[in-house]
N, C-alpha and C. Protein backbone atom coordinates (compact mmCIF):
# COMPACT_ATOMS: atom_id res chain seq x y z
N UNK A 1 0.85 -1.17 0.00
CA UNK A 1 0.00 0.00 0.00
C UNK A 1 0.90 1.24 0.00
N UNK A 2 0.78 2.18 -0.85
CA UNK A 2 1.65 3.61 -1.21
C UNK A 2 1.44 3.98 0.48
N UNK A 3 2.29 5.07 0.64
CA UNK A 3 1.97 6.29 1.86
C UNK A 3 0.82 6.88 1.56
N UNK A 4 0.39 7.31 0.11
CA UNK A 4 -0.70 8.14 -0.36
C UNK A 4 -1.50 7.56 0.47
N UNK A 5 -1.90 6.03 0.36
CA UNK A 5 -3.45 5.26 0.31
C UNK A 5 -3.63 5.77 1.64
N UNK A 6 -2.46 5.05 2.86
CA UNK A 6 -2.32 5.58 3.66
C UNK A 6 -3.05 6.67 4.63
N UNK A 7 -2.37 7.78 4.01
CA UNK A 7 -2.57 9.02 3.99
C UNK A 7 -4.22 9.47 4.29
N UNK A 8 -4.43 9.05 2.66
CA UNK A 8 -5.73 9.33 2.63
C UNK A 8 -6.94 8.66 3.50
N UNK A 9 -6.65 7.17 3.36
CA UNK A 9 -7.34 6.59 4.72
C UNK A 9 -7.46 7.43 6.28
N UNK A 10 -6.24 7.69 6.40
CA UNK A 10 -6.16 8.02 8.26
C UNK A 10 -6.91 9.33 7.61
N UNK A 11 -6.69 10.34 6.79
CA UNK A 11 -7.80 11.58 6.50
C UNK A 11 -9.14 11.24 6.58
N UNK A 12 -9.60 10.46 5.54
CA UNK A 12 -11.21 9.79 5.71
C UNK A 12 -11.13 10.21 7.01
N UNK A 13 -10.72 9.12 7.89
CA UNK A 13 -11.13 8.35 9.31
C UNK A 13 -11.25 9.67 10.29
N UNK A 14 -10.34 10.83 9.97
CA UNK A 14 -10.20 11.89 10.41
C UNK A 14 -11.84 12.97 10.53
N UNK A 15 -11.80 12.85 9.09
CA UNK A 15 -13.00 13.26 8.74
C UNK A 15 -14.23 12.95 9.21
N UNK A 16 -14.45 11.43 9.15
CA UNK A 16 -15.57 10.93 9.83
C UNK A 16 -15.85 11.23 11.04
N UNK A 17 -14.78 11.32 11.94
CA UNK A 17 -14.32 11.27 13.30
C UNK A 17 -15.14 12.53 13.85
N UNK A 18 -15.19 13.55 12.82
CA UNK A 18 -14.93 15.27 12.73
C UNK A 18 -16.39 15.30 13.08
N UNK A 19 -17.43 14.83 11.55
CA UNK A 19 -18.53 14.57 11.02
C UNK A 19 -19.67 14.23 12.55
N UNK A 20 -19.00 13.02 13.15
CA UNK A 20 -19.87 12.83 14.20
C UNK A 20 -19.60 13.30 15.30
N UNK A 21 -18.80 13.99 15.13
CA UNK A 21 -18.68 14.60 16.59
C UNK A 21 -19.65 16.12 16.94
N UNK A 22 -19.18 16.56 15.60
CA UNK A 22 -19.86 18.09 15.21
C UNK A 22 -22.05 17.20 15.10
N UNK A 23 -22.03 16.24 15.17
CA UNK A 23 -23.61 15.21 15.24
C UNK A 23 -24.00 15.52 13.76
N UNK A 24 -23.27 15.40 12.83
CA UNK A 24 -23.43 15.40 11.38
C UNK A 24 -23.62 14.10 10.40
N UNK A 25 -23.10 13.09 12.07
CA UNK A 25 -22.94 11.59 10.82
C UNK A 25 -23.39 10.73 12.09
N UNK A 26 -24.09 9.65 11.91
CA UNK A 26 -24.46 8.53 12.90
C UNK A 26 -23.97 7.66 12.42
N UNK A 27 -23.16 7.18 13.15
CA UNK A 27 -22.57 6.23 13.57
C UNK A 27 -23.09 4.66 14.06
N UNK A 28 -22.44 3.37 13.09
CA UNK A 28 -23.31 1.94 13.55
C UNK A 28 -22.73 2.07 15.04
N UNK A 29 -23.33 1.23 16.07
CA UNK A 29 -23.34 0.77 17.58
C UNK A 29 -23.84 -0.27 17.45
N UNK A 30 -22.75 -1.07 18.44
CA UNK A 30 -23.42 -2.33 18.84
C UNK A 30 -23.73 -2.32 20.24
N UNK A 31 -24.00 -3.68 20.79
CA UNK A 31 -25.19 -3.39 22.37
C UNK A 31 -24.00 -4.47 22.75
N UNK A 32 -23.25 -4.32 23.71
CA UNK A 32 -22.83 -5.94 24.08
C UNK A 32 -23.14 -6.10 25.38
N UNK A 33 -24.00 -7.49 25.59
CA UNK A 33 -24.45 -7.82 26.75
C UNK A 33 -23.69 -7.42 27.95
N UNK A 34 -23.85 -6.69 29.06
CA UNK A 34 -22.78 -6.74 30.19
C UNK A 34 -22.83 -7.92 30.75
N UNK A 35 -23.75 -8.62 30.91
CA UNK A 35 -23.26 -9.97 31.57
C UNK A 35 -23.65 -9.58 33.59
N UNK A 36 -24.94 -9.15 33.41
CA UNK A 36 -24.97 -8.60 35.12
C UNK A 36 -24.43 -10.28 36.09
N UNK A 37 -23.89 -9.49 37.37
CA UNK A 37 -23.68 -10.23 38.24
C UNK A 37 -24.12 -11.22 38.73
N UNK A 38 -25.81 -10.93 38.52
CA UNK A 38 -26.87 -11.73 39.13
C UNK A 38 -26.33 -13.08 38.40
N UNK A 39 -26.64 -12.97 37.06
CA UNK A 39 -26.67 -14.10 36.12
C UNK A 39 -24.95 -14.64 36.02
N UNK A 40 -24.47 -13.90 36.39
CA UNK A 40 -22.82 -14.70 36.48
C UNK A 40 -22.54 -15.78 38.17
N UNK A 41 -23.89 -15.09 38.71
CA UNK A 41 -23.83 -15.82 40.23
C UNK A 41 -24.60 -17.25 40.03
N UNK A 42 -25.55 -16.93 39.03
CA UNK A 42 -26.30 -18.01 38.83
C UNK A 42 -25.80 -19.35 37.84
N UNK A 43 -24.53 -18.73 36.74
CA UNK A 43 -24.35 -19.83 36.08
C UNK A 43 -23.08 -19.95 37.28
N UNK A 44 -22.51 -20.19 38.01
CA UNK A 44 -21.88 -20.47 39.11
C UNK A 44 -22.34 -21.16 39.87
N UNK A 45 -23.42 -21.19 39.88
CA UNK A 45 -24.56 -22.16 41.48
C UNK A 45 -24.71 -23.13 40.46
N UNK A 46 -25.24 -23.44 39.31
CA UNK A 46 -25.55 -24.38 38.73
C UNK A 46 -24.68 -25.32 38.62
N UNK A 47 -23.49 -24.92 38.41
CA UNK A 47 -21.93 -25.84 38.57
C UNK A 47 -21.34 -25.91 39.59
N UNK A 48 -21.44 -25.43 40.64
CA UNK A 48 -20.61 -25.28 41.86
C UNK A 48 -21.03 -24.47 43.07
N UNK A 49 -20.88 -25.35 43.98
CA UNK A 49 -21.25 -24.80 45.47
C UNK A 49 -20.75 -23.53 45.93
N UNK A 50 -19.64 -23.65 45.03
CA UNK A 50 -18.56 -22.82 45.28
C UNK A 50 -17.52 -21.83 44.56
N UNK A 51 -17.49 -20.69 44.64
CA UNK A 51 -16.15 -20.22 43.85
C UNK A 51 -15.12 -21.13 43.92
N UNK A 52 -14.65 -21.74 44.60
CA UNK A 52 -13.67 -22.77 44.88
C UNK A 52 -13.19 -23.67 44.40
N UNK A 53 -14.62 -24.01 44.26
CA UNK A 53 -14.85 -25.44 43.51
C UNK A 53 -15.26 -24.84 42.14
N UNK A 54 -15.69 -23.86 41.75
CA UNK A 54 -16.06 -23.83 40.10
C UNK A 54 -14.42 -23.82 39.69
N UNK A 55 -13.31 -22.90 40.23
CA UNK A 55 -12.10 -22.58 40.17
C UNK A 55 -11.42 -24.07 39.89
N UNK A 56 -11.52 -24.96 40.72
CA UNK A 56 -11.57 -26.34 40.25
C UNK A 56 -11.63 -26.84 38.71
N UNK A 57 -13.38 -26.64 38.65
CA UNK A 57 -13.46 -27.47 37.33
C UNK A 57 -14.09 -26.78 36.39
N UNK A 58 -13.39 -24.99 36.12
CA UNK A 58 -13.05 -24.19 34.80
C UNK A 58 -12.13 -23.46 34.96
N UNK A 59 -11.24 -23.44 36.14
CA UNK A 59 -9.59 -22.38 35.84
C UNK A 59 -9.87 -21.25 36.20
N UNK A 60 -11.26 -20.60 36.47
CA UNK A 60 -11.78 -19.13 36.52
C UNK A 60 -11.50 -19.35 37.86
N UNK A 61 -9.88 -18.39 38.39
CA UNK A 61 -10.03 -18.12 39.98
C UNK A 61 -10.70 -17.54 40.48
N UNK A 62 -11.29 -17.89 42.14
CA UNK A 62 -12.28 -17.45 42.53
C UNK A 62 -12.12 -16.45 43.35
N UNK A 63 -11.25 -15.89 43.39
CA UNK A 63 -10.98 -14.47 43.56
C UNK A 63 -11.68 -13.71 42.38
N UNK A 64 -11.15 -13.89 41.33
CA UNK A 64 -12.25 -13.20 39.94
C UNK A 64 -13.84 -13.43 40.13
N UNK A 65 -13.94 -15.22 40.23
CA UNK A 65 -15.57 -14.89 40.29
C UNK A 65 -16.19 -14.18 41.41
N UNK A 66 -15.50 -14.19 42.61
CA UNK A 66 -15.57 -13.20 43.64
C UNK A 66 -16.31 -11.47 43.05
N UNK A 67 -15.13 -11.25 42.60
CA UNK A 67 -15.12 -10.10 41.94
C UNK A 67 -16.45 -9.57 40.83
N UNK A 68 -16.66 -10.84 40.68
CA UNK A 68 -17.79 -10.62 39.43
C UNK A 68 -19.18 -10.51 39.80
N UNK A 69 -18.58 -11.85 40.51
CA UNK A 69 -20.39 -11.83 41.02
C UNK A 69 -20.96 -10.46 42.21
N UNK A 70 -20.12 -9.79 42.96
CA UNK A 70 -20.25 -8.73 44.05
C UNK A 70 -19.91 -7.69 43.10
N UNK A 71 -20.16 -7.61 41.61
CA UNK A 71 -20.23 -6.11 40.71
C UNK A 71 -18.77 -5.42 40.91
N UNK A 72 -17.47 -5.70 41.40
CA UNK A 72 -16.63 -4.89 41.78
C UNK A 72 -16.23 -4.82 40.56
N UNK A 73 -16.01 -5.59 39.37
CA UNK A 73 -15.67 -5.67 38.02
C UNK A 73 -16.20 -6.52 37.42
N UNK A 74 -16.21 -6.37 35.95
CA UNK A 74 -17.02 -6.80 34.99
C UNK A 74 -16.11 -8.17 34.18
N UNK A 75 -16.55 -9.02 34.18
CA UNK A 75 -15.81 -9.73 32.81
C UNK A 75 -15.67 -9.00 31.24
N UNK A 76 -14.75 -9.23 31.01
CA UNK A 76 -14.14 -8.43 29.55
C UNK A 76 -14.87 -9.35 28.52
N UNK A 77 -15.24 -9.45 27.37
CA UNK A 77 -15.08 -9.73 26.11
C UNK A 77 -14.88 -11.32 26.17
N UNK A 78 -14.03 -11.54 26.82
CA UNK A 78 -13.49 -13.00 26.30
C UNK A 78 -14.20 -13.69 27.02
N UNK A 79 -14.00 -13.18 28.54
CA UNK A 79 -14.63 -14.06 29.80
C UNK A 79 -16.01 -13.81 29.75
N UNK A 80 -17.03 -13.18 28.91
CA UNK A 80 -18.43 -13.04 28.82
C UNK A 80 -18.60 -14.51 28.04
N UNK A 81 -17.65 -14.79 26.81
CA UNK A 81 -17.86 -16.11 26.04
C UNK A 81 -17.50 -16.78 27.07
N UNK A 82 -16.64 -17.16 27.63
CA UNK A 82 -16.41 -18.48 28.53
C UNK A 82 -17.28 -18.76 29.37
N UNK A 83 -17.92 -17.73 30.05
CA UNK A 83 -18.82 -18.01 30.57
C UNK A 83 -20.43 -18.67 30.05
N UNK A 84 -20.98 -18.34 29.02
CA UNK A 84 -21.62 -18.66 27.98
C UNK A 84 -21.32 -19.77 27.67
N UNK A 85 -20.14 -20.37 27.00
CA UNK A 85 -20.21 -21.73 27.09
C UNK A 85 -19.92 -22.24 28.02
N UNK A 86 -19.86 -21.90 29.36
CA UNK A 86 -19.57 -22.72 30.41
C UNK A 86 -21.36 -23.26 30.83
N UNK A 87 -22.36 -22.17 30.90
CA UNK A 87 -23.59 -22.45 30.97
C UNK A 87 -24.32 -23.24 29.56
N UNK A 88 -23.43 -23.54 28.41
CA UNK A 88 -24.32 -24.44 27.67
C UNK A 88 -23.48 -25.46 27.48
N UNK A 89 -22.30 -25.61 27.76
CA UNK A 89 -21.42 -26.96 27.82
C UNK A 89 -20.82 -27.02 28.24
N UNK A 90 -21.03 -27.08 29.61
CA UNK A 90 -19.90 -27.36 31.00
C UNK A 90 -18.97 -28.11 30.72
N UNK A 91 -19.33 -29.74 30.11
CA UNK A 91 -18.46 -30.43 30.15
C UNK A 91 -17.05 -30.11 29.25
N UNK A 92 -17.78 -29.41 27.66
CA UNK A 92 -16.66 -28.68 27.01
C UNK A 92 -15.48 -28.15 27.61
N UNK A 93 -15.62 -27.10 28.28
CA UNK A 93 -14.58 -26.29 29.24
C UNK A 93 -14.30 -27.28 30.48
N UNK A 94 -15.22 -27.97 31.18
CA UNK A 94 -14.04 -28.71 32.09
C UNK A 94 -13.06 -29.52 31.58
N UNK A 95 -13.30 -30.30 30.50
CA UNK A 95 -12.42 -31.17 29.82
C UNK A 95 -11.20 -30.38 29.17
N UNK A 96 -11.62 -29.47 28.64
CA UNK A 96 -10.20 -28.33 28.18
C UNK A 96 -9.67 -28.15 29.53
N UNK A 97 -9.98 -27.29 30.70
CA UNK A 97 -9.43 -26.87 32.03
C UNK A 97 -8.29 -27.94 32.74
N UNK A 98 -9.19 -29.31 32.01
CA UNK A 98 -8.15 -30.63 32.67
C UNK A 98 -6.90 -30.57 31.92
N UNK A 99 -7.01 -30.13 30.38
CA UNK A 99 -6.31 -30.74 29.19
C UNK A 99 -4.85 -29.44 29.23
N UNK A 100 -5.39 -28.65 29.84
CA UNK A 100 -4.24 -27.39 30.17
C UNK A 100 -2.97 -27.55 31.32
């Protein structure tokens, strides 16, 4: 790719940037689930008595699920999927957790 193309790209992007800020251009958004606490407490009870024991049999220390489930922080991006398949195929992720 020249410097030009470059160039002109990061300008666009500049531009656009400009466009919606000044509320001239709308912009796509996506929604991503936060993943509330409640429901991170609940796919936790379904597998385990315990932070302890989920820490056991998916690797998620329970200092983190600690953390998650009492709202002090959020799972990121990745740990919203793991969790997700941990509530539709437990056995999936425990068998990886062993295989690590």
């Amino acid at each position: 790719m020249a410097d030009h193309d470059i160039a002109d790209g990061i300008l666009d992007g500049l531009k656009e940037a400009l466009a919606w800020k000044k509320g001239e251009l709308a912009l796509e958004t996506v929604h991503i689930d936060p993943m509330p606490a409640s429901r991170i407490k609940e796919i936790r009870k379904r597998y385990a008595k315990s932070t302890k024991e989920f820490e056991r049999r998916f690797g998620i220390p329970a200092s983190t699920m600690n953390n998650w489930e009492q709202g002090r922080r959020k799972p990121d991006p990745a740990a919203r999927l793991l969790l997700k398949v941990i509530e539709e195929t437990p056995e999936a992720v425990e068998k990886a957790a062993r295989a690590a």
